[in-house]
Protein backbone atom coordinates (compact mmCIF):
# COMPACT_ATOMS: atom_id res chain seq x y z
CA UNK A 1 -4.74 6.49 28.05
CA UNK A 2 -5.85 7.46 24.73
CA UNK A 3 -5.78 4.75 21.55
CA UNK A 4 -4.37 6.40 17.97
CA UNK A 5 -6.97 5.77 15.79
CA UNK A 6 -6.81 5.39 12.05
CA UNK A 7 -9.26 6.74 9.61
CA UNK A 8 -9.38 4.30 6.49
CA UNK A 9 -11.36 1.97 4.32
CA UNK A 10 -9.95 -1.82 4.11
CA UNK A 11 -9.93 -1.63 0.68
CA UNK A 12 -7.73 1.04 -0.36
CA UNK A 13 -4.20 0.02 -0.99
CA UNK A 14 -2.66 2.99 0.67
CA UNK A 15 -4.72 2.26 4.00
CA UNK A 16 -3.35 -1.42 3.76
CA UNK A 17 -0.09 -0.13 3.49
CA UNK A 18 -0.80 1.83 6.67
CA UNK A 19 -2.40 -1.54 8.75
CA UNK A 20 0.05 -3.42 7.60
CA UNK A 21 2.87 -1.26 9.73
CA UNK A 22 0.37 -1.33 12.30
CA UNK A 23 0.44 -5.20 12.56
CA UNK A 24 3.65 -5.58 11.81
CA UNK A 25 4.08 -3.35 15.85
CA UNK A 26 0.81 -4.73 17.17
CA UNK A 27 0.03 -1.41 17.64
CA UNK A 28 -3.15 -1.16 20.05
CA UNK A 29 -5.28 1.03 17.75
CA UNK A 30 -8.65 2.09 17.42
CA UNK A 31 -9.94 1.44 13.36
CA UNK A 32 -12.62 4.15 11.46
CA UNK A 33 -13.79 2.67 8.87
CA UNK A 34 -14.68 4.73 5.70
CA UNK A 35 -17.67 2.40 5.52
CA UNK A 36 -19.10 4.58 8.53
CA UNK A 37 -20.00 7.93 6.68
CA UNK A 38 -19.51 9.49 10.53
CA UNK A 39 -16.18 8.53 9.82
CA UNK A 40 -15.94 10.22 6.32
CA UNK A 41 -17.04 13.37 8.45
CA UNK A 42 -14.15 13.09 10.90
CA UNK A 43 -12.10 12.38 8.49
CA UNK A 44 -13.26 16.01 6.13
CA UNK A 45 -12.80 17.65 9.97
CA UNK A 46 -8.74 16.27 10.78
CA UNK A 47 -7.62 16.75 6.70
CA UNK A 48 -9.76 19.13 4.39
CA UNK A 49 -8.09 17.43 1.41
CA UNK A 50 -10.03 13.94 2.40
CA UNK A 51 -7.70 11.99 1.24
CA UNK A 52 -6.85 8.41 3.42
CA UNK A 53 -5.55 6.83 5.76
CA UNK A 54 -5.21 9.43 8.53
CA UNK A 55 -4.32 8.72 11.81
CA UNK A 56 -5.43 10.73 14.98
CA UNK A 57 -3.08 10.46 17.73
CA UNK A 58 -4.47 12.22 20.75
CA UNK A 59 -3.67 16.29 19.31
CA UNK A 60 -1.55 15.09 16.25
CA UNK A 61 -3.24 14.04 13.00
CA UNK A 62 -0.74 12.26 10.56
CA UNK A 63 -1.39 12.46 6.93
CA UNK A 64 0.28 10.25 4.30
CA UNK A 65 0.83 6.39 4.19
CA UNK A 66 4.66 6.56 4.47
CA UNK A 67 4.51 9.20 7.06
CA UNK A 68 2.71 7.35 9.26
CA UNK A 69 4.64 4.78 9.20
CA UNK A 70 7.32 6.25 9.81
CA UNK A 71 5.56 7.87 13.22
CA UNK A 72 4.97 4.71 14.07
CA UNK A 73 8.49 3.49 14.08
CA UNK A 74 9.12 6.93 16.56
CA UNK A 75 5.97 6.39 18.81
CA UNK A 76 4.67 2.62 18.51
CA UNK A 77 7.77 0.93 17.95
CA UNK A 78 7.80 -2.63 17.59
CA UNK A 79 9.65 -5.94 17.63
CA UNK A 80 11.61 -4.27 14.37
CA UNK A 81 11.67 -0.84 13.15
CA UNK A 82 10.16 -0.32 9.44
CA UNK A 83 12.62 2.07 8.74
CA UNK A 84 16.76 1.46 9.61
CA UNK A 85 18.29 2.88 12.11
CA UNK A 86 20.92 3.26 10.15
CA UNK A 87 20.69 6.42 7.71
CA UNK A 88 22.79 4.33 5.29
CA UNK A 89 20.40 1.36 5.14
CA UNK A 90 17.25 3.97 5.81
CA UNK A 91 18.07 6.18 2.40
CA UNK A 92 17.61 2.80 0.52
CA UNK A 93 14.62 1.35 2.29
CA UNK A 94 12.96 5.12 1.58
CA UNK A 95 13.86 4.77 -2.08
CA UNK A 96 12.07 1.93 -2.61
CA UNK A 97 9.22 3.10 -0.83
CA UNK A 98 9.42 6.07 -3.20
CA UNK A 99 9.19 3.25 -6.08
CA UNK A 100 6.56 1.17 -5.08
CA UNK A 101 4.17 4.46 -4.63
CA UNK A 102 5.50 6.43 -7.99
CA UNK A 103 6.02 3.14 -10.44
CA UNK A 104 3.61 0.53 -8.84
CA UNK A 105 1.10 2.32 -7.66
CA UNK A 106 0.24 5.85 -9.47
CA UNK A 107 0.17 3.66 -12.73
CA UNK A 108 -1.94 1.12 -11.46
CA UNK A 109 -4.38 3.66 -10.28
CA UNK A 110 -4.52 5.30 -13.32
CA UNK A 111 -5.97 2.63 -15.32
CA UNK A 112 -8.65 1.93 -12.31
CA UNK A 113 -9.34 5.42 -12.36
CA UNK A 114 -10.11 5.57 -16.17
CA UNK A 115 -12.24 2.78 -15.88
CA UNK A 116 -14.66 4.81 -13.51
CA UNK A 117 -14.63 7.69 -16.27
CA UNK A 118 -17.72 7.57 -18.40
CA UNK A 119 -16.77 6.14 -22.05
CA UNK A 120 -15.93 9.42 -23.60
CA UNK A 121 -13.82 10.99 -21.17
CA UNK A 122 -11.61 8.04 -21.01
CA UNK A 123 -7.53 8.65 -21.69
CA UNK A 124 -6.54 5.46 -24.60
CA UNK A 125 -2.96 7.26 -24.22
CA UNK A 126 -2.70 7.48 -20.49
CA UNK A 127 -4.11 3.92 -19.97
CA UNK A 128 -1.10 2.78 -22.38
CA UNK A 129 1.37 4.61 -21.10
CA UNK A 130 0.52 3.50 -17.58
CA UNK A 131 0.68 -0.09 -18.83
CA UNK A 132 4.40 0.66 -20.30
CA UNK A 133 5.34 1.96 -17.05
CA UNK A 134 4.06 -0.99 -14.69
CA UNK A 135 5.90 -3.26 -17.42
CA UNK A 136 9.05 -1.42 -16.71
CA UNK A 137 8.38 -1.04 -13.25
CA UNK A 138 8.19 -5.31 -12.88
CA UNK A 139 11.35 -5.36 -15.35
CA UNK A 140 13.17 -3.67 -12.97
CA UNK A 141 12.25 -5.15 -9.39
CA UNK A 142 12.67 -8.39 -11.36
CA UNK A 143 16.46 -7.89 -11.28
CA UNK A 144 16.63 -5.39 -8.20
CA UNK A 145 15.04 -8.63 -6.34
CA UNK A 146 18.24 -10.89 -6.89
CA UNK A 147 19.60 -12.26 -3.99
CA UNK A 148 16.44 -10.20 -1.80
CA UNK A 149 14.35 -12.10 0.37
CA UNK A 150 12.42 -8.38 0.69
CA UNK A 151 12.62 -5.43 -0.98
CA UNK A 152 15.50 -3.89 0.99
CA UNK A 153 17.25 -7.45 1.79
CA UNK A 154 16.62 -9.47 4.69
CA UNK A 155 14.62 -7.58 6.44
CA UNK A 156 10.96 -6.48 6.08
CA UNK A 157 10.44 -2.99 6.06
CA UNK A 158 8.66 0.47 5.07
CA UNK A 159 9.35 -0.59 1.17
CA UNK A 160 7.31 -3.58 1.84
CA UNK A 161 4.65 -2.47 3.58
CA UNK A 162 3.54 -0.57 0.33
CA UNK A 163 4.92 -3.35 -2.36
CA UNK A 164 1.85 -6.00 -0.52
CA UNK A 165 -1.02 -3.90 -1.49
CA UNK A 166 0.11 -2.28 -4.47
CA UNK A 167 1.84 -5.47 -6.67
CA UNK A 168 -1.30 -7.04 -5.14
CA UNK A 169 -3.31 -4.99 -7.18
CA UNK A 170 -0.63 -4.21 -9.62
CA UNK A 171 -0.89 -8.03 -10.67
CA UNK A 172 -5.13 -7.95 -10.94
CA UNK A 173 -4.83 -4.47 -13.51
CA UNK A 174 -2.01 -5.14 -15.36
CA UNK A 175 -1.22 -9.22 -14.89
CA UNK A 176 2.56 -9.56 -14.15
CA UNK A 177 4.54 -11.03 -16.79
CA UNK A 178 5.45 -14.96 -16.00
CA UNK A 179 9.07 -14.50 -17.16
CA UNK A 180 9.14 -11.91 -13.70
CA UNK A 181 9.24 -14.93 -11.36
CA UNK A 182 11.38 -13.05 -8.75
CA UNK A 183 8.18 -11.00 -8.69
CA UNK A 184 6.19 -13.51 -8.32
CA UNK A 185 7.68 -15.24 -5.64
CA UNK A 186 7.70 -11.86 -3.58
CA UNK A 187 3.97 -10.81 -4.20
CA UNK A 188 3.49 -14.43 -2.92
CA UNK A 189 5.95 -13.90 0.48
CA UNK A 190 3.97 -10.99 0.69
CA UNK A 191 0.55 -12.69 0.62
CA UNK A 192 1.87 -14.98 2.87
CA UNK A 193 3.33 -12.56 5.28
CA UNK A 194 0.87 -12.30 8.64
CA UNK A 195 0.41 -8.78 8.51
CA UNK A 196 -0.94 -8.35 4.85
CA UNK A 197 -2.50 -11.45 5.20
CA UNK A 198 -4.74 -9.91 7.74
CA UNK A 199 -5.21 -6.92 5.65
CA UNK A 200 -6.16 -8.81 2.46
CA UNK A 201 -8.95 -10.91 4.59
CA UNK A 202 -10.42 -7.54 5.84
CA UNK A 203 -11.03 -6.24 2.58
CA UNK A 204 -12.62 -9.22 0.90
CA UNK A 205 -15.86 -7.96 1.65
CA UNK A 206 -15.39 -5.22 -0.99
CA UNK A 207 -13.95 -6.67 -3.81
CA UNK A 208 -17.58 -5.81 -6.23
CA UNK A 209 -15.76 -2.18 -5.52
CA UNK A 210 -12.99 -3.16 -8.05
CA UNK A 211 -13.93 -1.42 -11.23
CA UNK A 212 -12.02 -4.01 -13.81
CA UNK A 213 -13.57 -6.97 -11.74
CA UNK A 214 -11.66 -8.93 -8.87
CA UNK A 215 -10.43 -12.04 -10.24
CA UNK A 216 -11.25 -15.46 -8.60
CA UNK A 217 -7.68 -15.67 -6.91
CA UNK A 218 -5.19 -14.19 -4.05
């Protein structure tokens, strides 16, 4: 019987966001590294757009962080599914996944990115406005998080799965406020849950790959 196996590199936050489903299901999985340039091959063979994590499944290759995840709920369920059952509870849970990736994330990225720019072709404007927008972003889980053990309520889900990685490195670019302390206290269950905790060990190796400089915490 074959083993899905998922192209990645531990320290990308949308392949964390990927593991982390797959530990959450103890999905039996075999792991391709992006260290492994044969990997980066197979990878440019499955999706021309190179982009990661990928997962091969026997015929099927699965593009997209939340996508896969959500095949794994169909094929490689676990103890839990990631995403309701329920379409009322599932519409919410995929919202939030929406604003992790679009509010937490894309900003976040942005200021990394510019940072690997040379000097002159770096974006003052963009790098601001990307700082407004994870300000807002923490403003609003802050009071969204009321009452919410995890993103969606009491249970963990898809929406978490992305929140670990990206207020993880949400918090190094663009330090979290201390008047958010609902936010706080979740990156922390987050860091704490199993799954991510695994993740964030995996990567440690790489953390001289963070272009504003890993800070001496988390």
């Amino acid at each position: 019987m074959h083993r899905a196996q998922l192209i990645a590199h531990p320290f990308s936050s949308y392949c964390q966001k990927a593991l982390v489903a797959l530990y959450e299901h103890g999905t039996d999985f075999e792991y391709r590294s992006l260290e492994d340039p044969a990997n980066g091959q197979l990878l440019a063979a499955h999706w021309p757009m190179r982009r990661f994590p990928v997962l091969i499944d026997g015929e099927r290759t699965v593009m997209e962080a939340s996508i896969i995840i959500e095949y794994l709920d169909l094929h490689y369920p676990g103890a839990q599914p990631l995403v309701p059952r329920d379409p009322e509870a599932a519409w919410q849970v995929r919202l939030l996944d929406r604003f992790f990736d679009n509010y937490l994330s894309t900003p976040q990225q942005k200021i990394v990115f510019d940072q690997l720019r040379a000097p002159d072709e770096r974006d003052p404007f963009g790098v601001a406005e990307a700082r407004r927008m994870l300000d807002t972003a923490y403003a609003w889980l802050e009071d969204h998080l009321a009452g919410r053990e995890w993103a969606a309520g009491a249970q963990f889900s898809l929406a978490d799965c992305g929140a670990a990685p990206f207020l993880f490195y949400a918090d190094w670019t663009h330090a979290i406020a201390p008047q958010f302390q609902r936010v706080h206290a979740y990156r922390q269950r987050l860091l704490e849950r199993p799954s991510f905790a695994r993740a964030v060990d995996e990567a440690r190796p790489y953390r001289a790959y963070f272009p504003l400089g890993a800070p001496d915490r988390d």
